[in-house]
Every structure is written in structure tokens, then in C-alpha cells.
Protein backbone atom coordinates (compact mmCIF):
# COMPACT_ATOMS: atom_id res chain seq x y z
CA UNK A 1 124.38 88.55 114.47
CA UNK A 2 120.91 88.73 114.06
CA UNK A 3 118.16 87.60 116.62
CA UNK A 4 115.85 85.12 115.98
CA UNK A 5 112.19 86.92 116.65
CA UNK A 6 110.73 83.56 117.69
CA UNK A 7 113.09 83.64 120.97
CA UNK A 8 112.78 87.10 121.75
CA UNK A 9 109.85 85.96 124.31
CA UNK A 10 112.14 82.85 125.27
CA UNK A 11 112.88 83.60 129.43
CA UNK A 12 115.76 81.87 131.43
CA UNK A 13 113.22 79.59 133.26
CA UNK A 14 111.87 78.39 129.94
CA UNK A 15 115.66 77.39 128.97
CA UNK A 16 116.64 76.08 132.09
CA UNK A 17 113.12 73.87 131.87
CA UNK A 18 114.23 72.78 127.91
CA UNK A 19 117.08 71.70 129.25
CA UNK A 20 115.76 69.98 132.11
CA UNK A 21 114.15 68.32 129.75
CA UNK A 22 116.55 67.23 127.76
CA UNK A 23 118.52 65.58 130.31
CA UNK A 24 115.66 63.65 131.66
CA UNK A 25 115.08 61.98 127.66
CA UNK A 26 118.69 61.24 127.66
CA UNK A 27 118.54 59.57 131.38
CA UNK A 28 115.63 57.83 129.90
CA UNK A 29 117.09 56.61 126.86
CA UNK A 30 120.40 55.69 129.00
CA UNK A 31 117.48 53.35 130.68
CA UNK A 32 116.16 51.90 127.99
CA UNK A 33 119.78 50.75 126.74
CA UNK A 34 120.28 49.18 130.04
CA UNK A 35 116.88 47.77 130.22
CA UNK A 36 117.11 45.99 126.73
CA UNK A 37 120.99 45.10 127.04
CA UNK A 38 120.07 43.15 130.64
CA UNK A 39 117.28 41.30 129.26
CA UNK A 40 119.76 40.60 125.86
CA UNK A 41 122.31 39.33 128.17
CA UNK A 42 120.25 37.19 130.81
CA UNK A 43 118.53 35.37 127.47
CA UNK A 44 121.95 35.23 125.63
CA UNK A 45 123.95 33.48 129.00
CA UNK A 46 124.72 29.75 128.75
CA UNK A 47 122.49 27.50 130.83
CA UNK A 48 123.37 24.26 132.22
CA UNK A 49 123.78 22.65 128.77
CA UNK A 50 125.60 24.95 127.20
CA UNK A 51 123.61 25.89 124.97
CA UNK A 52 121.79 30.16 125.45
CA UNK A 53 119.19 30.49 127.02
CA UNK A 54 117.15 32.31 124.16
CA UNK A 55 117.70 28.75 121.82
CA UNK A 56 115.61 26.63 124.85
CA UNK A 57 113.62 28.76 124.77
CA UNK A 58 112.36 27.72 121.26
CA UNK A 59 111.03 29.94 118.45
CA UNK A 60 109.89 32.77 120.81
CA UNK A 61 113.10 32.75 122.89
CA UNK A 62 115.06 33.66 119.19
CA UNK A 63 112.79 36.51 117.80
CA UNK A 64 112.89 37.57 121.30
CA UNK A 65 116.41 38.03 121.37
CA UNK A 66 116.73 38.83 117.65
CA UNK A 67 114.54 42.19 118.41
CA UNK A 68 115.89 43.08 121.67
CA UNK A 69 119.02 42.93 120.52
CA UNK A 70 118.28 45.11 117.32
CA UNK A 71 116.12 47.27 119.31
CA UNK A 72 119.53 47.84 121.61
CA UNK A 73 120.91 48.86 118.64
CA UNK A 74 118.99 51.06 117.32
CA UNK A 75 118.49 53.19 120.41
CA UNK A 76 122.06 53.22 121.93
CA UNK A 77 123.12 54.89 118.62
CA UNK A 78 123.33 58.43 120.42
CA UNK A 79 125.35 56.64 123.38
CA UNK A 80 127.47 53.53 121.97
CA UNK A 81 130.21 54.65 120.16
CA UNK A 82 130.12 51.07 118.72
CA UNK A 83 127.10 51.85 116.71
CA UNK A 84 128.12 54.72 114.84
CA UNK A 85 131.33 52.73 113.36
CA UNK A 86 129.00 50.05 112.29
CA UNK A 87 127.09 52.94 110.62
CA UNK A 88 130.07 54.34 109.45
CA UNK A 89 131.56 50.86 107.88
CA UNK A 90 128.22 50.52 105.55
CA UNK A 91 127.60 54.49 104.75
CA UNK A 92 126.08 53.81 101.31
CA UNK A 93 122.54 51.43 102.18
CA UNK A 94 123.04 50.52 97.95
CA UNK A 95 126.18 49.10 98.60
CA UNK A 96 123.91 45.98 100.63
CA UNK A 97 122.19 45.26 97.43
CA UNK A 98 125.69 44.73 95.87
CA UNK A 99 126.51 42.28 98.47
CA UNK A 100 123.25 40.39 97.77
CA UNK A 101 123.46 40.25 94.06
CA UNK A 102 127.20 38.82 94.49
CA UNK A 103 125.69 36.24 97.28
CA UNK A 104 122.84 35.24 95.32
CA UNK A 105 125.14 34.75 91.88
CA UNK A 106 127.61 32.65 94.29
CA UNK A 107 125.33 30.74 96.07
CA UNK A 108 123.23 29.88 92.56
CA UNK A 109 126.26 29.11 90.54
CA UNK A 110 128.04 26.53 93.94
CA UNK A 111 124.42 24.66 93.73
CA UNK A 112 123.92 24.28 90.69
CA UNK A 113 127.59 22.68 90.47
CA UNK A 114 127.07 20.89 93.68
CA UNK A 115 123.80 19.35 91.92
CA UNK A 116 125.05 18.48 88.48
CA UNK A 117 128.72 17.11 89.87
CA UNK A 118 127.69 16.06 93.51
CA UNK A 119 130.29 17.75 94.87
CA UNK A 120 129.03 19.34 98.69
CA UNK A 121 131.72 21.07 100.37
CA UNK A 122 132.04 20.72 103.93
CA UNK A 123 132.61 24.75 104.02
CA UNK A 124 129.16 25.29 102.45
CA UNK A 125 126.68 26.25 104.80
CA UNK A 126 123.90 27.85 102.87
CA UNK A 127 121.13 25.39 101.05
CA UNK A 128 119.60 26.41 97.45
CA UNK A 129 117.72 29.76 97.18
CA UNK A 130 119.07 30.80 100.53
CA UNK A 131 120.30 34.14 98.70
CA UNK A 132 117.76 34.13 96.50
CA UNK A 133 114.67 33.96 98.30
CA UNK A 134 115.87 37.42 99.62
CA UNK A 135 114.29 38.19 96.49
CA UNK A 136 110.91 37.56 96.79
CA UNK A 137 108.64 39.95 97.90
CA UNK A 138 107.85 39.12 101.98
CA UNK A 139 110.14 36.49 102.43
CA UNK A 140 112.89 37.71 103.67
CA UNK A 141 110.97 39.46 106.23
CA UNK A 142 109.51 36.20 106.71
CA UNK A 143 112.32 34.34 107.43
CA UNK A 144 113.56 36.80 109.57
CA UNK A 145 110.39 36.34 112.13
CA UNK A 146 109.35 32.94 111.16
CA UNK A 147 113.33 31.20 111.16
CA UNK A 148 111.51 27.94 109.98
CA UNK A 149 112.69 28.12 106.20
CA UNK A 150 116.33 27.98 106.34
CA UNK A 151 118.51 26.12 109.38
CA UNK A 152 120.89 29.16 108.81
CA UNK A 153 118.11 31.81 109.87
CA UNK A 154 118.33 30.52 113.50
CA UNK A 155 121.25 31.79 114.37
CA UNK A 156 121.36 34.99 112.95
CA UNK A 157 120.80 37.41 115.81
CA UNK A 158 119.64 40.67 114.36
């Protein structure tokens, strides 16, 4: 095996320190996951009319929740087991634009037959251009912070 010459000044106190270190991130991050899960949870409970507490709270209450609880996500990869199987269901990000084009062809094409035969299915929820818009550049990262455009975009949570 040959030694690495960076380490060969590397001392036991250094490495016990590195690694002192590296527990007190992880306790850290373990804090932040808690943190940002309690506040998801108190503005996710059910107040007195049923209804979360994050949606009476209006606009802010929403992209409040929507970040914390992507924010959660994103940082309790290393410690939710949960989170790497979601990565692990999508492992190609080019299979998402896939799904889009197929929404956006199947929304288009149930519109457009909704508008020339008037025929509105009680099982279709999204409105014209709601696949397409994702389209656009900035709107979809619009109506992911400004959930005015589309009824649909409030209750998306990430």
C-alpha cells in the first residue's frame, strides 16, 4: 500500500479533532431536520375548522410550508432513508421531461375536446395550459411561488 505524503504530517489529535468534527455537522444537520420537520408539522396540523393551518394562513402560510417542507427534504437525504428511495424511483432527471411532454399532449388534446364537444369530466382537474405553461420560460417557477395562476398550484406541497 502506498502512503499518501499529504498525511504523513497528519497526528492522532488532528484525527480525533476531524472527527470531532464530523460528528458535531451531523448532530447539526440531525437539528436542522428536526427544526424544519416541527415547524412542517405544527403549520401542516388541522385547526379548529379542519382545514391546516398553513392554508389560513393565506399565501404566505403555503410557500411557507411548500419550502420548509422541500427544504426537509433536501437536507434529511443523508438521514431519511425515505429520501433516497424517492431518489432512487426517478434516477434518470430526463425521464421528468417525458412525463411533461405526455401531460402537456394529454391535457391539450382533453381541452381541446372538452371545448369543441362540451364535454367536462368530473375527473378532470387541471384547466387549459396547466401543462403547458410549464413551458414558458419563468412560469413555472412562478407558479410555484406565486400559486395565483392555477387553483391546482395551491395544494401542491413541494
Amino acid at each position: 500500500m502506498k502512503a499518501n505524503p499529504n498525511l504523513k504530517d497528519f497526528t492522532l489529535d488532528q484525527f480525533v479533532l476531524a472527527n470531532q468534527r464530523a460528528i458535531k455537522a451531523a448532530l447539526w444537520e440531525a437539528r436542522m431536520v428536526m427544526i424544519f420537520g416541527a415547524i412542517t408539522a405544527l403549520l401542516g396540523a388541522k385547526g379548529d375548522d379542519e382545514e391546516p393551518l398553513y392554508a389560513e394562513m393565506g399565501w404566505f402560510g403555503r410557500v411557507l410550508y411548500k419550502t420548509l417542507n422541500r427544504g426537509a427534504a433536501e437536507i434529511s437525504f443523508t438521514l431519511n432513508p425515505r429520501e433516497f428511495i424517492n431518489l432512487a424511483r426517478n434516477p434518470l432527471p430526463i425521464s421528468k421531461l417525458l412525463v411533461d411532454i405526455m401531460n402537456t399532449v394529454e391535457n391539450t388534446a382533453d381541452e381541446t375536446r372538452d371545448f369543441a364537444f362540451g364535454e367536462n369530466s368530473p375527473g378532470d382537474r387541471t384547466p387549459w395550459l396547466y401543462h403547458g405553461s410549464k413551458w414558458l420560460p419563468g412560469v413555472n417557477q412562478g407558479r410555484k411561488v406565486f400559486d395565483m395562476i392555477f387553483e391546482e398550484d395551491k395544494v401542491n406541497h413541494y
